[in-house]
N, C-alpha and C. Protein backbone atom coordinates (compact mmCIF):
# COMPACT_ATOMS: atom_id res chain seq x y z
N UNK A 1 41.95 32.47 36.23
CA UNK A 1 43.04 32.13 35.33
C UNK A 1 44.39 32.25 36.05
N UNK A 2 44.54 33.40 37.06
CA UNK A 2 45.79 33.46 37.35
C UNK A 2 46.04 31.95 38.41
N UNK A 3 45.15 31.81 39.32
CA UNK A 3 45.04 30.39 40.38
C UNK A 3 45.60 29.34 39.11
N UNK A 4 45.15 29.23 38.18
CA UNK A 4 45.68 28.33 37.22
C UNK A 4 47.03 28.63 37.11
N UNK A 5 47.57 29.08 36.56
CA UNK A 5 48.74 29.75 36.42
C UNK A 5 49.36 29.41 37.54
N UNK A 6 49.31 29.88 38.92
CA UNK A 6 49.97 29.94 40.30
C UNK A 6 50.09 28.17 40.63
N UNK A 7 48.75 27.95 40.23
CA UNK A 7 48.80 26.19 40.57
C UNK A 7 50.15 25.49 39.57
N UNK A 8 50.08 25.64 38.36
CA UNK A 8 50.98 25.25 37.36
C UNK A 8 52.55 25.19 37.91
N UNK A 9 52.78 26.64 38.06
CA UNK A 9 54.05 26.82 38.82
C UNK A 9 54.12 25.99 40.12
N UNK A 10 53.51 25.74 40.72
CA UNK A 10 53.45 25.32 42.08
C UNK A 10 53.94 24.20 41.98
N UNK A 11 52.99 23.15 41.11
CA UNK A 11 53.01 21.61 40.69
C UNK A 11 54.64 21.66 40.49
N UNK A 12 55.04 22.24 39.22
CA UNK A 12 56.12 22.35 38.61
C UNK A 12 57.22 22.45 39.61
N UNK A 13 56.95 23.12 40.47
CA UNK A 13 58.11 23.05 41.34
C UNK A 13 58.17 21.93 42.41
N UNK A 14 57.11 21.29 42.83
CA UNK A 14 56.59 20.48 43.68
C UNK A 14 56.99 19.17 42.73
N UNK A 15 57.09 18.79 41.46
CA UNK A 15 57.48 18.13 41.16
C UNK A 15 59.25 18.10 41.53
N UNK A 16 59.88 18.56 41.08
CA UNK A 16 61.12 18.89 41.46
C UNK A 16 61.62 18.24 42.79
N UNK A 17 60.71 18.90 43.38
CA UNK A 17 60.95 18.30 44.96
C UNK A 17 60.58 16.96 45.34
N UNK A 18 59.92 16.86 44.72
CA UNK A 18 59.36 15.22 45.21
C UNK A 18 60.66 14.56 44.68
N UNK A 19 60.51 15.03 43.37
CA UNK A 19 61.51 13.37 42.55
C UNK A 19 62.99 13.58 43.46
N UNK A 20 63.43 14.84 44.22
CA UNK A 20 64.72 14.61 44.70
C UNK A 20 64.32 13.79 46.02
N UNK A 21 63.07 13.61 46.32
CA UNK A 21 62.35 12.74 48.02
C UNK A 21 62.64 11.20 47.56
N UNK A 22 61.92 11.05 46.63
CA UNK A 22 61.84 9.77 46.39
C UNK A 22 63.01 8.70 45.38
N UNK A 23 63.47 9.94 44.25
CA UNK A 23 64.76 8.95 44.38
C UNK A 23 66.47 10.07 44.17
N UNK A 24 65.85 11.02 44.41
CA UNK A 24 67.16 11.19 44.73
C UNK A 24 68.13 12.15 43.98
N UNK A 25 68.03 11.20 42.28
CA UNK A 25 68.74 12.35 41.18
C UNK A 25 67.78 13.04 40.83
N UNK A 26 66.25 12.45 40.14
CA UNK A 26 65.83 13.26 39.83
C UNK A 26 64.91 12.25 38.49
N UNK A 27 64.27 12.59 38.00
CA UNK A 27 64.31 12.33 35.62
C UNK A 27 64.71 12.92 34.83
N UNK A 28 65.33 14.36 35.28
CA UNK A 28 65.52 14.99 34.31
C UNK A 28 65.05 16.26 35.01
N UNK A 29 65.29 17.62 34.81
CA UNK A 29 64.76 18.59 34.94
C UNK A 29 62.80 19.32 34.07
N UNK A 30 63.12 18.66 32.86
CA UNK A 30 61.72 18.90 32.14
C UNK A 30 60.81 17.29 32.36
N UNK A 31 61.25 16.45 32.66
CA UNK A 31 60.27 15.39 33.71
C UNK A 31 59.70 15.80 34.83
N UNK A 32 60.68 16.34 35.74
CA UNK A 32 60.42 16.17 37.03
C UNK A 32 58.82 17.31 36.75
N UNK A 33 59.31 18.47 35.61
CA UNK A 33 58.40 19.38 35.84
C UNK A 33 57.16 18.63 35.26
N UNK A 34 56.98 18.16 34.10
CA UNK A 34 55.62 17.33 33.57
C UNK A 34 55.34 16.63 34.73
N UNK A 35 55.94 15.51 35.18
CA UNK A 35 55.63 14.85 36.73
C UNK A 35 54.98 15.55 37.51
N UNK A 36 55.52 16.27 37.70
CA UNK A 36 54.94 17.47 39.04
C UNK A 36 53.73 17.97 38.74
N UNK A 37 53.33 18.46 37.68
CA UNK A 37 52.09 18.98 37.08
C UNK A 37 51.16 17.92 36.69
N UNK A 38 51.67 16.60 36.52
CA UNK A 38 50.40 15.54 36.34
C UNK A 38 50.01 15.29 38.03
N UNK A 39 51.09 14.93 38.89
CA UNK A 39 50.84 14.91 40.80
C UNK A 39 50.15 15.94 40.92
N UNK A 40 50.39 17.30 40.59
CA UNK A 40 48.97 18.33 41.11
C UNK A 40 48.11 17.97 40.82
N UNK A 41 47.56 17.50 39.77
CA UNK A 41 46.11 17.37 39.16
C UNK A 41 45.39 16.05 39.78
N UNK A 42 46.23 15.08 39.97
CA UNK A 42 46.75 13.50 40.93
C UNK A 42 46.17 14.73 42.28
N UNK A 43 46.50 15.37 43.06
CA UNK A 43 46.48 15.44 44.60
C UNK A 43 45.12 16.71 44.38
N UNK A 44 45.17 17.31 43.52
CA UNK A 44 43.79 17.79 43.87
C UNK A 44 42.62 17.52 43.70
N UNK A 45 42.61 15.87 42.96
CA UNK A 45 42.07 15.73 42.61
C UNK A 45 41.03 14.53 43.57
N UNK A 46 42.52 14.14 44.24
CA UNK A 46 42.16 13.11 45.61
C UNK A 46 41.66 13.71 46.83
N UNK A 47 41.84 15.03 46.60
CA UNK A 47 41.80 15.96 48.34
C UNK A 47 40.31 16.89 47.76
N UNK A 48 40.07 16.85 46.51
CA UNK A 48 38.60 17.70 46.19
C UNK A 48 37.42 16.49 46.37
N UNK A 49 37.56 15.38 46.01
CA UNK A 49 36.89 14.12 45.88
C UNK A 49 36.74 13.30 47.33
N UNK A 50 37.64 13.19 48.32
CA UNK A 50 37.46 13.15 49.15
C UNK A 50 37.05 13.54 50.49
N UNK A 51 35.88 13.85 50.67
CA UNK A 51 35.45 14.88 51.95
C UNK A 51 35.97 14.90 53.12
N UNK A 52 36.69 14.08 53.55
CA UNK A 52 37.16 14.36 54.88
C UNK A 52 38.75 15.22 54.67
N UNK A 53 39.24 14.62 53.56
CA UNK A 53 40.30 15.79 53.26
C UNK A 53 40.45 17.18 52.36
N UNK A 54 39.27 17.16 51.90
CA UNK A 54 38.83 18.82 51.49
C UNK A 54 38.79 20.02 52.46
N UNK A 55 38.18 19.45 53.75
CA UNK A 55 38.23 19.95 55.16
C UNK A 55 39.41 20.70 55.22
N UNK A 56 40.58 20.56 54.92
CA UNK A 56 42.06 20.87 55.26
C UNK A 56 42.26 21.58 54.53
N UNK A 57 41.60 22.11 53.60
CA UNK A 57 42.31 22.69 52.38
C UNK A 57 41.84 24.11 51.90
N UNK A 58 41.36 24.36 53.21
CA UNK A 58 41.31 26.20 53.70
C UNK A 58 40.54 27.23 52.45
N UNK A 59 40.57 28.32 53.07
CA UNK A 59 39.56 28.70 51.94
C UNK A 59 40.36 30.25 51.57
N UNK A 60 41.54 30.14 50.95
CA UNK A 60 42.51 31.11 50.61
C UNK A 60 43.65 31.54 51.95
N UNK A 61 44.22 32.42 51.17
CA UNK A 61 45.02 32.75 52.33
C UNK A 61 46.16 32.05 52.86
N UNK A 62 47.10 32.27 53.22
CA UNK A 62 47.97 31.51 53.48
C UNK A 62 48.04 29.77 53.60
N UNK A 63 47.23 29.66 54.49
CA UNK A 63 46.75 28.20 54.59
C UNK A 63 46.38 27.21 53.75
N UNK A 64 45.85 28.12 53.16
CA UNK A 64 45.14 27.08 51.58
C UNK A 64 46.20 26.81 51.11
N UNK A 65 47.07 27.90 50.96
CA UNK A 65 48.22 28.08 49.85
C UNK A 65 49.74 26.88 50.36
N UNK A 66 49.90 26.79 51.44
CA UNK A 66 50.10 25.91 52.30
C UNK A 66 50.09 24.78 52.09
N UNK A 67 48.66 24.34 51.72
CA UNK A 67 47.85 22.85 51.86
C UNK A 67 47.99 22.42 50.76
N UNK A 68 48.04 23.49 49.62
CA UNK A 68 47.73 22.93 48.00
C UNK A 68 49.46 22.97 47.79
N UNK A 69 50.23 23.50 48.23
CA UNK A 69 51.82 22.73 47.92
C UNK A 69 51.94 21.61 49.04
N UNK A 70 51.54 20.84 50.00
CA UNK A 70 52.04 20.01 50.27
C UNK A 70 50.89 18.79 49.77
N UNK A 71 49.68 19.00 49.24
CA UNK A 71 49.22 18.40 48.08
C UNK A 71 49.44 18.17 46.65
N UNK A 72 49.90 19.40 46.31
CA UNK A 72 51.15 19.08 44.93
C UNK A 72 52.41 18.00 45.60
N UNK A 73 53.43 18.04 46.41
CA UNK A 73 54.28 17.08 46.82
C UNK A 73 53.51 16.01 46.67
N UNK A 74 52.51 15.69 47.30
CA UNK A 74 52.09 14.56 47.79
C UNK A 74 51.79 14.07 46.39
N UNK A 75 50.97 14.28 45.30
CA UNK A 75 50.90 13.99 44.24
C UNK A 75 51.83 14.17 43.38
N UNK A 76 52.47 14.08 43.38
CA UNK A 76 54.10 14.23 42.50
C UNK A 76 54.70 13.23 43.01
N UNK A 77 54.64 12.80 44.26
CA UNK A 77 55.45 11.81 44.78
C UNK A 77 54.81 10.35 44.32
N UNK A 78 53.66 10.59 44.39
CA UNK A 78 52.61 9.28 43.86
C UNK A 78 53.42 8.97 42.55
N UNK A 79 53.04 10.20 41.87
CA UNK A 79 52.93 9.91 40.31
C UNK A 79 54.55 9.58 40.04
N UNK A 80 55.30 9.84 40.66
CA UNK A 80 56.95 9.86 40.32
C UNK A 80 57.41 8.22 40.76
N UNK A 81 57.06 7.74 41.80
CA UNK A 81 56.94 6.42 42.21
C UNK A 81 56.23 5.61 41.48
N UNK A 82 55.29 5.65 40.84
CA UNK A 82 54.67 4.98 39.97
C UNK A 82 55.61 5.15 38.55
N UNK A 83 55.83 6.10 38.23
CA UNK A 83 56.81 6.04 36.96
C UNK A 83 57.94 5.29 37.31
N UNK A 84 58.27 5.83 38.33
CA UNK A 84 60.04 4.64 38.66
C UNK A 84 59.53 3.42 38.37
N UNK A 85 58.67 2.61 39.37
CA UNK A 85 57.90 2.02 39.06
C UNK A 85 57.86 1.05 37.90
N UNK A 86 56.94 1.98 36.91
CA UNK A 86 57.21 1.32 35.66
C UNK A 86 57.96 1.44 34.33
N UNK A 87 58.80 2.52 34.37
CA UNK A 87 60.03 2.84 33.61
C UNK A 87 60.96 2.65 33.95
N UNK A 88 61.79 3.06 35.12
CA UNK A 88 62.88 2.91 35.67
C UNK A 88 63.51 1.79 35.58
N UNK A 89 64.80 1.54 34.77
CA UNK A 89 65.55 0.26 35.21
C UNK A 89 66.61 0.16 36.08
N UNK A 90 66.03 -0.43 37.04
CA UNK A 90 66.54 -0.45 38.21
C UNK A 90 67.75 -1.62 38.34
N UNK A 91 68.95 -0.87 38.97
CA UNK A 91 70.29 -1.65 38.63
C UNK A 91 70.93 -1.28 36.89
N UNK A 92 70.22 -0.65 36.48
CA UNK A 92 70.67 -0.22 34.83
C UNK A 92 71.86 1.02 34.91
């Protein structure tokens, strides 16, 4: 339960970070965090399912911990680009 918990926060903040990567202001502060937490579930879900990149993703310990925030980014950034994507009015 607590890994749940730790993951949550993680996403949440990893969202944050992405949306300032990819565009910059942001969606909002309570977006970026929903964003971020749908990209965790998005990147662990691509890196558990995929065997050659499960490999990377350590088995506790610093490293893991490591791997699963720059897998939260990475899925936050997906999912945040895809929302610009298809919400964003661009030039608005």
């Amino acid at each position: 339960m607590i890994h749940f918990i730790v993951w949550i926060v993680v996403s949440a903040i990893a969202g944050f970070v992405a949306s300032k990567i990819i565009n910059k202001s942001g969606s909002g502060l309570l977006m970026d965090i929903v964003l971020g937490i749908v990209g965790g579930f998005v990147g662990g879900f691509i890196v558990n399912h995929l065997s050659f990149l499960h490999r990377f993703g350590g088995r506790g310990g610093t490293s893991g911990f490591v791997i699963e925030i720059i897998v939260a980014i990475a899925g936050a950034m997906l999912v945040i680009w895809i929302y610009d994507m298809l919400f964003r009015r661009r030039g608005a």
